[in-house]
Protein backbone atom coordinates (compact mmCIF):
# COMPACT_ATOMS: atom_id res chain seq x y z
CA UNK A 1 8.79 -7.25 -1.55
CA UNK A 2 5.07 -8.17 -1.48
CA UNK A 3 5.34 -11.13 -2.72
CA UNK A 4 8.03 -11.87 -0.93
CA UNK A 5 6.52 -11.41 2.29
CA UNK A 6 3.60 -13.62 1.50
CA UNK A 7 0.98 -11.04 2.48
CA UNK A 8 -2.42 -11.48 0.74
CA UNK A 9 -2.51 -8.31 -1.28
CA UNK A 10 -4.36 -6.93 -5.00
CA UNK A 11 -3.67 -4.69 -7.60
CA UNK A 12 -6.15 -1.52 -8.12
CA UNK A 13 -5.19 0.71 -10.98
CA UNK A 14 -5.85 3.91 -9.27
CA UNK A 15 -5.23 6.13 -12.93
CA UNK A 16 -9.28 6.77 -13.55
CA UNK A 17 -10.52 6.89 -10.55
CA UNK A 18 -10.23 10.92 -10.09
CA UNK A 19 -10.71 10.77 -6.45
CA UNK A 20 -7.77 7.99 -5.91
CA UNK A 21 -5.55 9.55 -8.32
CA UNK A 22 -5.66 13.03 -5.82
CA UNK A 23 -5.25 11.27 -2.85
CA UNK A 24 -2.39 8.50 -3.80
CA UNK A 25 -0.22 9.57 -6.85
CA UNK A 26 2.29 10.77 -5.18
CA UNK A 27 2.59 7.82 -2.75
CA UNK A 28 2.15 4.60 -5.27
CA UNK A 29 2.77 2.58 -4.55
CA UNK A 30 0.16 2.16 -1.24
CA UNK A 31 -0.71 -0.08 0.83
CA UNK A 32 -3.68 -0.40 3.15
CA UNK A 33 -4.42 -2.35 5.68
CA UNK A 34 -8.42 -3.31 6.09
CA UNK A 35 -8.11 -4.28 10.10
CA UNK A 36 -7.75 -0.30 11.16
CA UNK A 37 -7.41 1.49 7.83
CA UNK A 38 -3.75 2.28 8.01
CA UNK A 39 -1.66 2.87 4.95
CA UNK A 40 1.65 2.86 3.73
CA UNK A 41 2.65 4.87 0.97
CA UNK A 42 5.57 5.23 -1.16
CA UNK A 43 8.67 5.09 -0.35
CA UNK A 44 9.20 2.39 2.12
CA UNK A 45 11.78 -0.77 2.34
CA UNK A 46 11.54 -4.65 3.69
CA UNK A 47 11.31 -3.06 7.05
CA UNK A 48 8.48 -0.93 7.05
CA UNK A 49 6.66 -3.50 5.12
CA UNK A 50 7.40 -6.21 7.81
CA UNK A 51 6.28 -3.82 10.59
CA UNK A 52 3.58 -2.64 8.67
CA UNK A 53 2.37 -6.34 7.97
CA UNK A 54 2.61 -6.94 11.75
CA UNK A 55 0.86 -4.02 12.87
């Protein structure tokens, strides 16, 4: 879906980083959004994405 979109977007392996493992493994994958700090986590479909994207 991500790349699908086009959105600008990296990979960060969360599994030994202690303090990102407690706060996202249940929600990975997650998305974040640098403008206002919003994230999307796990599940979500085309939809949210898009309105996440535009948000």
């Amino acid at each position: 879906m991500l790349e699908a979109s086009g959105a600008n977007w990296r990979y960060v392996n969360i599994e030994p980083q202690l303090d990102l493992l407690r706060r996202y493994g249940t929600r990975v994958p997650v998305l974040g959004r640098p403008s206002d700090g919003a994230e999307l986590g796990w599940p979500f479909d085309a939809e949210d994405l898009a309105d996440f994207l535009e948000g």
